[in-house]
Protein backbone atom coordinates (compact mmCIF):
# COMPACT_ATOMS: atom_id res chain seq x y z
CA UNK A 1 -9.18 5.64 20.79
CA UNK A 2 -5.42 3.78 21.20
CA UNK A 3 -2.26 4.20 19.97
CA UNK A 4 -3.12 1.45 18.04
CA UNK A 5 -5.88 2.85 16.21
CA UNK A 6 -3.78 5.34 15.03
CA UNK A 7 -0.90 3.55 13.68
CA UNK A 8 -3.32 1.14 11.75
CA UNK A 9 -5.28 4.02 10.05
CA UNK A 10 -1.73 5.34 9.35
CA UNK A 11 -0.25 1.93 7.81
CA UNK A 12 -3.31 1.93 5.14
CA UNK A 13 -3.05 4.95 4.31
CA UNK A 14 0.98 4.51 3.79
CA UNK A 15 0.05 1.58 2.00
CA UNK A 16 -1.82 3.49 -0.83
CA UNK A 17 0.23 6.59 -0.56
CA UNK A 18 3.65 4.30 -1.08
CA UNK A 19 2.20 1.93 -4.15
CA UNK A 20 -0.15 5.23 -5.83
CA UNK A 21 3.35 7.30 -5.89
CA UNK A 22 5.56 4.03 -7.25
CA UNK A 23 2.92 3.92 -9.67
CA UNK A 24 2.47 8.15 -10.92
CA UNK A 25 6.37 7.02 -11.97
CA UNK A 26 5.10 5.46 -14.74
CA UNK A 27 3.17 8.74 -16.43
CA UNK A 28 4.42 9.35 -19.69
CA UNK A 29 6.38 6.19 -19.84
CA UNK A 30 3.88 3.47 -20.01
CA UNK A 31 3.79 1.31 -22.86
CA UNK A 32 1.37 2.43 -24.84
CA UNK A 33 -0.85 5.41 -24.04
CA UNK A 34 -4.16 3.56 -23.37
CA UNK A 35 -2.32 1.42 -20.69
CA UNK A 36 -0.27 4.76 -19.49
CA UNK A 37 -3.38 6.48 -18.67
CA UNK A 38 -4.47 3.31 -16.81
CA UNK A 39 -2.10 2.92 -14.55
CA UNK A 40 -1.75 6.79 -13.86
CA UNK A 41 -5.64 6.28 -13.25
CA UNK A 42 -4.85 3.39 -10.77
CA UNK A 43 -2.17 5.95 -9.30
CA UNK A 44 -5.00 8.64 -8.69
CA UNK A 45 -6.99 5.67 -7.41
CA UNK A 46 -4.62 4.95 -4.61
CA UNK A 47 -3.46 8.56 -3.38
CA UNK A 48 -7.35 9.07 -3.08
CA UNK A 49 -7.23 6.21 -0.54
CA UNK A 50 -4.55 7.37 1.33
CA UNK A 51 -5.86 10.97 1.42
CA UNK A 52 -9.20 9.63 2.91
CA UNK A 53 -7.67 7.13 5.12
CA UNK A 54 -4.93 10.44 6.31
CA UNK A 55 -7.53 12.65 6.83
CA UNK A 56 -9.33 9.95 9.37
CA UNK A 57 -6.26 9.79 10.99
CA UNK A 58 -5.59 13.16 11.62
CA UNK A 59 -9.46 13.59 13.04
CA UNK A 60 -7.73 10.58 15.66
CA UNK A 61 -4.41 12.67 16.22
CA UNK A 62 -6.67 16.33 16.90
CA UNK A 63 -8.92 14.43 19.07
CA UNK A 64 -6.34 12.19 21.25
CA UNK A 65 -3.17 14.78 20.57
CA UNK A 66 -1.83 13.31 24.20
CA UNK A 67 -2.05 9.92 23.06
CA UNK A 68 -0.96 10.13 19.18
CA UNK A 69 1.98 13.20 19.47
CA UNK A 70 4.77 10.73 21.23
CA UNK A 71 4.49 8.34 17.69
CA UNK A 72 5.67 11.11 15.39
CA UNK A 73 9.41 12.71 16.32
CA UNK A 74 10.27 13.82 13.04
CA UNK A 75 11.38 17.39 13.87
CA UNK A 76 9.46 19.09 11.07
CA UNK A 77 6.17 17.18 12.12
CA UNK A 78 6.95 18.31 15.43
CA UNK A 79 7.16 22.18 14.14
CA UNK A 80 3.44 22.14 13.38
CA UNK A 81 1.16 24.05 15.65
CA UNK A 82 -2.66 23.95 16.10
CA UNK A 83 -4.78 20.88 14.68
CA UNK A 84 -2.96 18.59 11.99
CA UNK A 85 -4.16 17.59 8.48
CA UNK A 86 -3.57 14.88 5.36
CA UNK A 87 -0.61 16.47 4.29
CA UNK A 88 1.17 16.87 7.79
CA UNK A 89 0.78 13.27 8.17
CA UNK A 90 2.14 12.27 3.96
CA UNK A 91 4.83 14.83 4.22
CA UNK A 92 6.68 15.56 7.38
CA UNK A 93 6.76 12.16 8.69
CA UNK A 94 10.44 10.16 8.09
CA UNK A 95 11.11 6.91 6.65
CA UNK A 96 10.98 4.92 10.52
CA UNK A 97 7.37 6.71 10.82
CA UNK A 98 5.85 4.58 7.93
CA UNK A 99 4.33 1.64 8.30
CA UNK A 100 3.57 0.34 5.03
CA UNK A 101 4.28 -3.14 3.47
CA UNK A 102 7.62 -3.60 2.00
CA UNK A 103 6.07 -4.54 -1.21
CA UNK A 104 4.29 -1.32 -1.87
CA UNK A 105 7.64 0.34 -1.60
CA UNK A 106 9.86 -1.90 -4.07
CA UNK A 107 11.25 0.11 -7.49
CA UNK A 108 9.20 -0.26 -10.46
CA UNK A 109 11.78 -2.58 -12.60
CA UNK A 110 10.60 -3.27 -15.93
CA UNK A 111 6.35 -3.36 -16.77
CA UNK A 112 6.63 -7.14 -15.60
CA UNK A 113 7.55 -5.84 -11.94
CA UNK A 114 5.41 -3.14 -11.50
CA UNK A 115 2.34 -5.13 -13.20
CA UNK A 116 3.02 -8.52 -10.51
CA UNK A 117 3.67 -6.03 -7.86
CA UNK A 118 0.30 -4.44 -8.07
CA UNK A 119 -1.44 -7.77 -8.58
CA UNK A 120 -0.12 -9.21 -5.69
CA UNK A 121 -1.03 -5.73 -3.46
CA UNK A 122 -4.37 -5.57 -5.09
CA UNK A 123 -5.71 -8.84 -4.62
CA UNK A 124 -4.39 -8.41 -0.78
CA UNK A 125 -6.33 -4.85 -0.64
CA UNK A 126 -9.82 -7.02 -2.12
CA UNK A 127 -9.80 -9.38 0.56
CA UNK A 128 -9.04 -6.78 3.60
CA UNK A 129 -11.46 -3.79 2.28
CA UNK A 130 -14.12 -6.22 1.57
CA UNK A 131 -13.70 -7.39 5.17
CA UNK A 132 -13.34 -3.98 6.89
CA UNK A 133 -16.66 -2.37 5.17
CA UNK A 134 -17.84 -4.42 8.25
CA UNK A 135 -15.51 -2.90 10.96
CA UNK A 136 -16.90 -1.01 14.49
CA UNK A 137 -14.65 2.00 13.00
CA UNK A 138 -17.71 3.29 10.78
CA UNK A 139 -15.37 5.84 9.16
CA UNK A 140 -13.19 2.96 8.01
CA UNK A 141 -15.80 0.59 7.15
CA UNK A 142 -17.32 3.86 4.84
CA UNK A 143 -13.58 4.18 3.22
CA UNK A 144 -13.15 0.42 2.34
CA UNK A 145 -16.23 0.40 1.09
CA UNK A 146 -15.74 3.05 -1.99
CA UNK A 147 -12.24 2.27 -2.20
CA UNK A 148 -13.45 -1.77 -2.96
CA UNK A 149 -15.06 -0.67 -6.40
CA UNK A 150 -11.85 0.54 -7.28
CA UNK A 151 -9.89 -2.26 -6.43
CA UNK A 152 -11.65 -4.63 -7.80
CA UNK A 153 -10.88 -3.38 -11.28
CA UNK A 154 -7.16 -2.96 -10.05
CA UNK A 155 -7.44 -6.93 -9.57
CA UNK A 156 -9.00 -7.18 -12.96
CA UNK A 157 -6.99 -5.00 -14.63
CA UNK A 158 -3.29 -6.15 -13.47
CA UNK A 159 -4.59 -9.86 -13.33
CA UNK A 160 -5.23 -9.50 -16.98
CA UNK A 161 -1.50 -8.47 -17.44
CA UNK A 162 -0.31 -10.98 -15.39
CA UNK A 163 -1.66 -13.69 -17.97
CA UNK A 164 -1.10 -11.98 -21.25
CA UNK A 165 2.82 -11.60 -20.04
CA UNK A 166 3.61 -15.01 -18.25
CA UNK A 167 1.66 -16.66 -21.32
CA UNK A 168 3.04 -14.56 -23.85
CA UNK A 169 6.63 -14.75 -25.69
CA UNK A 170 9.23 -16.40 -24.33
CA UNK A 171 10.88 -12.87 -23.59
CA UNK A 172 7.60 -12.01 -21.70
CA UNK A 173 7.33 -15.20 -19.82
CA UNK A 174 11.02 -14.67 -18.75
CA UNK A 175 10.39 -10.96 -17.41
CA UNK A 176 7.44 -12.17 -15.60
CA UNK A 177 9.47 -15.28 -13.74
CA UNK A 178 11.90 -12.59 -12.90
CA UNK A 179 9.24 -10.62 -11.26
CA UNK A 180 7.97 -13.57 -9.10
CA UNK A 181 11.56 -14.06 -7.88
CA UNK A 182 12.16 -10.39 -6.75
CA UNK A 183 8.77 -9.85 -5.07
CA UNK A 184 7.57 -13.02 -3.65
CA UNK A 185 9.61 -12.79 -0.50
CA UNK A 186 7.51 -9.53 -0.29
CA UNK A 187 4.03 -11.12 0.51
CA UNK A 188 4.63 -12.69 3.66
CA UNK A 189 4.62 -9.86 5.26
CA UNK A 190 1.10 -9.36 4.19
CA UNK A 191 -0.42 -11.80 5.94
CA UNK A 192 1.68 -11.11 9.24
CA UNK A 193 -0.12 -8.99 12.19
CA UNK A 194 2.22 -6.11 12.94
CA UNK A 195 0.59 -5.84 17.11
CA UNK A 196 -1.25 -2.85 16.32
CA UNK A 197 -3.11 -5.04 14.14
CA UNK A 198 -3.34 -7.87 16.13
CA UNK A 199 -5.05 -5.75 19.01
CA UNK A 200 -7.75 -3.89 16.60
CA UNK A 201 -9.55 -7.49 15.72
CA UNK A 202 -10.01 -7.99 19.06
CA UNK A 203 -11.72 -4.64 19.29
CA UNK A 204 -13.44 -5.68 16.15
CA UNK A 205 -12.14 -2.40 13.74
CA UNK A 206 -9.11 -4.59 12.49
CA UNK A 207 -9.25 -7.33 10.16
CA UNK A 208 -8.15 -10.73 11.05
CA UNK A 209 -5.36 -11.47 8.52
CA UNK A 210 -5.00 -15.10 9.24
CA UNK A 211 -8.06 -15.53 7.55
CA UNK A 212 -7.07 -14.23 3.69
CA UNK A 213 -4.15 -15.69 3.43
CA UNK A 214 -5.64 -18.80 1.86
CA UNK A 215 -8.07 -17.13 -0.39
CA UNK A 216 -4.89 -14.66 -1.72
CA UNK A 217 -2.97 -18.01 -2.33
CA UNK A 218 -5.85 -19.73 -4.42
CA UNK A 219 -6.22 -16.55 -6.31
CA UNK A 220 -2.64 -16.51 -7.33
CA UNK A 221 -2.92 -19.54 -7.90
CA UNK A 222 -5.29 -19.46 -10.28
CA UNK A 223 -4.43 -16.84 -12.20
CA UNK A 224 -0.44 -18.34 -12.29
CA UNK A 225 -1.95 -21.29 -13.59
CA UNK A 226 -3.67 -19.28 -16.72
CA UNK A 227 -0.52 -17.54 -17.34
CA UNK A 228 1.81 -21.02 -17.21
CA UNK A 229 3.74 -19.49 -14.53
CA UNK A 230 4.60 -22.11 -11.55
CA UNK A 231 3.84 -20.94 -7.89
CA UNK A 232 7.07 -19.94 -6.31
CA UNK A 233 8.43 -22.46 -3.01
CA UNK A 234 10.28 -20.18 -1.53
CA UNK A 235 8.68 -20.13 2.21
CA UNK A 236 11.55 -17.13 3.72
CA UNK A 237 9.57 -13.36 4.19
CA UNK A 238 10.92 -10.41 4.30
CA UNK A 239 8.90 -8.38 7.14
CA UNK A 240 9.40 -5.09 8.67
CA UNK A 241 7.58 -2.13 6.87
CA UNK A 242 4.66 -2.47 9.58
CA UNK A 243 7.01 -1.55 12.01
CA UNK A 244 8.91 1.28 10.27
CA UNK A 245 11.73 -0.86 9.40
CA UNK A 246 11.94 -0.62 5.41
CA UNK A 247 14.20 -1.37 2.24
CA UNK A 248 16.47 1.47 1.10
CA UNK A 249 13.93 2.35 -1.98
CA UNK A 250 11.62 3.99 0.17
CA UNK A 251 13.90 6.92 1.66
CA UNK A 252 14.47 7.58 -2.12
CA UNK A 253 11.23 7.75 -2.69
CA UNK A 254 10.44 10.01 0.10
CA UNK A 255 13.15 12.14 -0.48
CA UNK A 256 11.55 12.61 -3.69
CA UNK A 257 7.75 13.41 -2.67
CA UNK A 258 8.28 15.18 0.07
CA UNK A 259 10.82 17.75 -1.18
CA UNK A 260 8.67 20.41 -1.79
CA UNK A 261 6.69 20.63 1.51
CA UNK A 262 9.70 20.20 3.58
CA UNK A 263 11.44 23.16 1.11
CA UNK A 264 8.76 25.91 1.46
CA UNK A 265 6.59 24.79 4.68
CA UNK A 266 3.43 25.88 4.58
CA UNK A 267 3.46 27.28 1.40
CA UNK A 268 -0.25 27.48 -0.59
CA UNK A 269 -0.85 27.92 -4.39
């Protein structure tokens, strides 16, 4: 086990921690209730993930404490004695200790935003779970594999959106060009290696990024095409959530989550 091996279990399971909470905002405000209890649903979907994918890397952290310890300096991480869990890692961590995308941590805006944001993360999740069920890490292989039936209907489901809103009313249309230009700079930095990355598909548990970009692209493609939206030029990323360097929403939204565990430590009910 390597550092590395750590911080890339920890950056998936940020990743569906980050976009399942931006998405639980949405309970009791979605726009109608069949599509409010879907995308609560696909909220529930994603914290799953991340609890799975946490709970792997805490079984790395209280096997290779020497090695994994010296990442985490958050003083109230820090504070906990004895083996680690899930919740030690999701709550006690700061903002510079997560290592999700910057996408998965960008505000809900209107149903537009939040619908093209979890397209975009969801069609990225198909193609790297549907590589990883063949990873040398069998507990991650055994993760991607039950989280892919989910995602596939998240593709399915916010793909569907995608179409009905940029082919829709004008009003619609307008909302969803809007989206495009806020979160396109966002995807970049999906396709980019963060190291720890790089060196786990040489060690054949990562998976090689280089090799999904093009299948993401014809897949938004496609479906931008259905939905008469035009493919955006813009070829500047934004990049830095792999590294812990992230966009002012996402100390909000920790702030937020982690309020209660960081009030009464250790509390149980």
């Amino acid at each position: 086990m390597t550092k590395a091996h750590f911080l890339y279990t920890l950056h998936l399971a940020d990743n569906s921690l980050v976009a399942g909470h931006r998405n639980s905002e949405w309970t009791g405000h979605g726009p109608a209730l069949e599509q409010d209890i879907a995308i609560s649903n696909i909220a529930l979907d994603l914290v799953g993930q991340a609890r799975n994918f946490y709970q792997h890397a805490a079984d790395l952290y209280n096997g290779h404490t020497g090695i994994c310890r010296p990442l985490i300096s958050s003083p109230a991480f820090q504070q906990v004695t004895g083996s680690i869990d899930e919740d030690d890692l999701a709550y006690l961590r700061d903002v510079n200790e997560y290592y999700n995308v910057l996408i998965a941590e960008q505000t809900n805006g209107d149903w537009a935003k939040t619908i093209l944001r979890q397209f975009f993360f969801s069609c990225y999740q198909q193609l790297v779970f549907g590589k990883m069920v063949q990873s040398k890490d069998e507990q991650l292989a055994a993760i991607a594999e039950k989280s892919l039936k989910e995602v596939n209907y998240h593709v399915r489901w916010s793909g569907e959106w995608v179409i009905r809103l940029g082919d829709g009313t004008a009003e619609s249309h307008r909302r969803m060009q809007t989206a495009i230009d806020a979160l396109w700079q966002y995807t970049g930095e999906l396709f980019t290696p963060a190291p720890y990355e790089t060196e786990l598909v040489t060690a054949g548990i990562g998976v090689d990024l280089s090799s999904l970009r093009s299948a993401w692209i014809t897949k938004v493609q496609e479906t931008f095409m259905a939905a008469t939206l035009p493919m955006p030029v813009t070829s500047w990323m934004q990049q830095g959530g792999k590294t812990g360097i992230h966009t002012e929403h996402l100390g909000f939204l920790l702030a937020e989550m982690q309020y209660l565990q960081r009030a009464y430590p250790n509390s149980e009910w």
